[in-house]
C-alpha atoms as a PDB file:
ATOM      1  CA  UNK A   1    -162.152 -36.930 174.330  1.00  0.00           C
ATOM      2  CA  UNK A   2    -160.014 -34.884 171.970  1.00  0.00           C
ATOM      3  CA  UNK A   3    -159.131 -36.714 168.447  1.00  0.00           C
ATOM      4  CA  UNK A   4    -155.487 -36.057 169.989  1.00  0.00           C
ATOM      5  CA  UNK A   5    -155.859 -38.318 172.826  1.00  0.00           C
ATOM      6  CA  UNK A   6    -157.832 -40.740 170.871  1.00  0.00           C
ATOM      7  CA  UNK A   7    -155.065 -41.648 168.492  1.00  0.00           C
ATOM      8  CA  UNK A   8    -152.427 -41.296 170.861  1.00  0.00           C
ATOM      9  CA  UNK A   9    -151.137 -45.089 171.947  1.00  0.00           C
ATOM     10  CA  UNK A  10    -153.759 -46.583 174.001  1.00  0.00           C
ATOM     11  CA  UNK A  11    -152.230 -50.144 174.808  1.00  0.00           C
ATOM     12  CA  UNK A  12    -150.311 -52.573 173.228  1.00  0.00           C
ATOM     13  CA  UNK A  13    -151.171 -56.003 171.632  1.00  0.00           C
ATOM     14  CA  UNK A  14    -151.556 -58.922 174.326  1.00  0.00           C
ATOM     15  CA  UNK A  15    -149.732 -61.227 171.355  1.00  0.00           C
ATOM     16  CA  UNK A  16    -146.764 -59.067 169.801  1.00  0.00           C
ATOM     17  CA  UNK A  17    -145.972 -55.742 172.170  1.00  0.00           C
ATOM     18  CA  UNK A  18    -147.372 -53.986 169.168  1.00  0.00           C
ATOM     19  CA  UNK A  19    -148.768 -50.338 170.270  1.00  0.00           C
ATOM     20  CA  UNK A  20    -152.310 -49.680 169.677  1.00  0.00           C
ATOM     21  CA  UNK A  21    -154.108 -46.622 169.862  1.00  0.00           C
ATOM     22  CA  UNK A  22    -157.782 -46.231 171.037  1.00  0.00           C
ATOM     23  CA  UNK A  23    -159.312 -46.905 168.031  1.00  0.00           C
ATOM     24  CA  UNK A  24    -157.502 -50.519 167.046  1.00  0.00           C
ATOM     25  CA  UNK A  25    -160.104 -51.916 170.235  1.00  0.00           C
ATOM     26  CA  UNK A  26    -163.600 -52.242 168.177  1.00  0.00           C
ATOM     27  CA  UNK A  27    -165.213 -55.370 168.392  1.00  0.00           C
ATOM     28  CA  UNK A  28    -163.848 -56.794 164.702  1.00  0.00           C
ATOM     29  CA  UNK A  29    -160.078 -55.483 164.707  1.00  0.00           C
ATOM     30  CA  UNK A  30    -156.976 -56.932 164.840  1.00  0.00           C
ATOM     31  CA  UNK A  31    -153.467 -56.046 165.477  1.00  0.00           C
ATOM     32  CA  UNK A  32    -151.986 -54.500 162.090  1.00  0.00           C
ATOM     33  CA  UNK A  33    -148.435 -56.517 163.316  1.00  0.00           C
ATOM     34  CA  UNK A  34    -149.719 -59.679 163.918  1.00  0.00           C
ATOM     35  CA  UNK A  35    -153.479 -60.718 163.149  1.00  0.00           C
ATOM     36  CA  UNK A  36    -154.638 -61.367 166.034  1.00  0.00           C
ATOM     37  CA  UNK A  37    -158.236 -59.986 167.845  1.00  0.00           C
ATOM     38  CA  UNK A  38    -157.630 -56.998 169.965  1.00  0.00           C
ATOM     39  CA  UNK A  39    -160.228 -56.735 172.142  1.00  0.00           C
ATOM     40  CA  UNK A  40    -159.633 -59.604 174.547  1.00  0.00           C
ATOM     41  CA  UNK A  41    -159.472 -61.096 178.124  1.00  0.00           C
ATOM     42  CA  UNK A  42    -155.542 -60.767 177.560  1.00  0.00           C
ATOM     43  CA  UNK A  43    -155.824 -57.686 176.149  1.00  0.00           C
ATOM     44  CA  UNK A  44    -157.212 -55.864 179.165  1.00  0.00           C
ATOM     45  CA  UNK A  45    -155.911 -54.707 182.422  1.00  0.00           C
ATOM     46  CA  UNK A  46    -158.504 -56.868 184.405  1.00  0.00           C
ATOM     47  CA  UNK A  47    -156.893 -59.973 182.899  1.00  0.00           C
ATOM     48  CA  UNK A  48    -155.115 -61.872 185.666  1.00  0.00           C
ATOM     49  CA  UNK A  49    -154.160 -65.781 185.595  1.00  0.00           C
ATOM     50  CA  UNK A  50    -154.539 -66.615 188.781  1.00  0.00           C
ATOM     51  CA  UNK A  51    -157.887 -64.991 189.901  1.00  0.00           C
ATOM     52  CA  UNK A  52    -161.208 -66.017 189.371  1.00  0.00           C
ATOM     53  CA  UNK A  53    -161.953 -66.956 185.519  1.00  0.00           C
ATOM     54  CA  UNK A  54    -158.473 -65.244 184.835  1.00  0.00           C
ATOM     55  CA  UNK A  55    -160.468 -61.237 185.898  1.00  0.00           C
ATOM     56  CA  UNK A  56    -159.964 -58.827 188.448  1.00  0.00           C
ATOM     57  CA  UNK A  57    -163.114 -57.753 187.675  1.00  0.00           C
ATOM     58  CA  UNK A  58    -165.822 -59.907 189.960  1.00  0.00           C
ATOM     59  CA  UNK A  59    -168.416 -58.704 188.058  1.00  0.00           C
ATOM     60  CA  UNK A  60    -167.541 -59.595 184.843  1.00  0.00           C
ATOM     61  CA  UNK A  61    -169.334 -62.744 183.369  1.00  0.00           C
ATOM     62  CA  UNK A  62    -167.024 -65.366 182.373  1.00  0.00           C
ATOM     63  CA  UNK A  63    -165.195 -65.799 178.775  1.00  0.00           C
ATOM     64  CA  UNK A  64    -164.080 -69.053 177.644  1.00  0.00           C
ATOM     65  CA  UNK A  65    -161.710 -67.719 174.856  1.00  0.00           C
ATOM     66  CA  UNK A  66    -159.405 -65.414 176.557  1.00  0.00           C
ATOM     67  CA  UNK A  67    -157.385 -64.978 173.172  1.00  0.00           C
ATOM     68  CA  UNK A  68    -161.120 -63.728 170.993  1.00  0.00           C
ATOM     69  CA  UNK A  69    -162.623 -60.940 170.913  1.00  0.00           C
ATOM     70  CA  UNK A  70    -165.874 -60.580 173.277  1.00  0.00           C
ATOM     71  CA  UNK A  71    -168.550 -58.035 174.426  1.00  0.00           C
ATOM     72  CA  UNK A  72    -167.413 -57.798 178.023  1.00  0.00           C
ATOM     73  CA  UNK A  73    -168.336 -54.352 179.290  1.00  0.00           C
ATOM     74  CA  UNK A  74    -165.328 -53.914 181.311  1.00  0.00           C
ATOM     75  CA  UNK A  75    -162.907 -54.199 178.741  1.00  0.00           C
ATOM     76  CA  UNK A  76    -160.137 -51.547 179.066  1.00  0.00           C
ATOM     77  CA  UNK A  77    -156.945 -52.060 177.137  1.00  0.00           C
ATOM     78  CA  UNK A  78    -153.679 -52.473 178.687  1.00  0.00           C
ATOM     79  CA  UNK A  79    -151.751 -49.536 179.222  1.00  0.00           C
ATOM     80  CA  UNK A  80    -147.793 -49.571 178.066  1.00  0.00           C
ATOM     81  CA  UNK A  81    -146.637 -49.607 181.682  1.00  0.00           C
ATOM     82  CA  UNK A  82    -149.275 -51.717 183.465  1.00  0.00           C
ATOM     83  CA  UNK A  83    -148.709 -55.021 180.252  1.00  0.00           C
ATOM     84  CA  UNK A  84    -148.109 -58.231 182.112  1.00  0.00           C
ATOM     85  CA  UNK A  85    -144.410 -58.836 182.886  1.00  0.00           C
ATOM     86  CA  UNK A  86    -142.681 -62.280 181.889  1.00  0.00           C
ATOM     87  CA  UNK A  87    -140.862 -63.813 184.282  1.00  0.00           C
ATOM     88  CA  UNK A  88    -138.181 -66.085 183.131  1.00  0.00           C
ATOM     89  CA  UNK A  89    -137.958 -69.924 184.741  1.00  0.00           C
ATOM     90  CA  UNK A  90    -135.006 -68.785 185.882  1.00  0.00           C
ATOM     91  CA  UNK A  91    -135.478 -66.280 188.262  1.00  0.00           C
ATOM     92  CA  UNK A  92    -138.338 -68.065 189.663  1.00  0.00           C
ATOM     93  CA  UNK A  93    -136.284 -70.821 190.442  1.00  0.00           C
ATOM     94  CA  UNK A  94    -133.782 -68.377 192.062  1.00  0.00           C
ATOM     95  CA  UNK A  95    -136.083 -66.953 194.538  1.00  0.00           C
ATOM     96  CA  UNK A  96    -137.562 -70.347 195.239  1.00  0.00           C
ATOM     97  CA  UNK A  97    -133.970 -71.603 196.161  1.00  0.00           C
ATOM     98  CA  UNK A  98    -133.254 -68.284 197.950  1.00  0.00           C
ATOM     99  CA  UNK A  99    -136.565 -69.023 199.843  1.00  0.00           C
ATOM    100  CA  UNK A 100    -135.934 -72.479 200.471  1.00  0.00           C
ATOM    101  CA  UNK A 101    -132.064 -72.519 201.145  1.00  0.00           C
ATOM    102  CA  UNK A 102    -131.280 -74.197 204.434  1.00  0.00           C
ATOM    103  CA  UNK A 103    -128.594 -72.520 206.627  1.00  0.00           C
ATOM    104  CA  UNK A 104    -126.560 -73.873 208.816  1.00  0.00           C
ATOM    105  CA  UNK A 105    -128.692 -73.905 212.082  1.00  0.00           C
ATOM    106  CA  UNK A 106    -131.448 -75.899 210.031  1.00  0.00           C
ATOM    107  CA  UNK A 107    -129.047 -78.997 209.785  1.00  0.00           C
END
């Protein structure tokens, strides 16, 4: 890998949207913006709520602390396009009600 491509962005911090370049994900570091551990369960693109210990990955061994940094070997840091999405109350409850809505042949 070029020195180019390993300061170019890399991800962006799980905590703040902060980008991070390849080299902010050792072991010890922490996002310059806000403090916090980089190289986390939220941090990386296996990290999913609802699966299995909150990974994608099935062999990865569990981590308690999803928001500390850990030794997992399939750690790979979020990409800019693939960080997790919020999704307000609000449109939840939309498409819930959309789903749900009773017409008029259900009364």
């Amino acid at each position: 890998m070029s020195s180019s491509s390993q300061n170019s962005a890399a991800g962006q911090c799980w905590n703040c949207g902060n980008s991070l370049s390849y080299l902010d994900y050792g072991r010890g570091d922490t996002c310059s913006k806000c403090g916090r551990d980089t190289r986390t369960c939220k941090g990386c693109i296996h990290f999913e709520k609802s699966s299995n210990n909150q990974c994608r990955e099935p062999q990865a061994d569990r981590v308690v602390e999803k928001e500390r940094s850990n030794f997992c070997d399939y750690f790979k840091p979020n990409s800019l396009n693939s960080a997790p999405s919020q999704t307000s109350r609000e449109s939840l409850k939309s498409a819930a009600d959309a789903l749900f809505k009773k017409t008029k042949s259900d009364e």
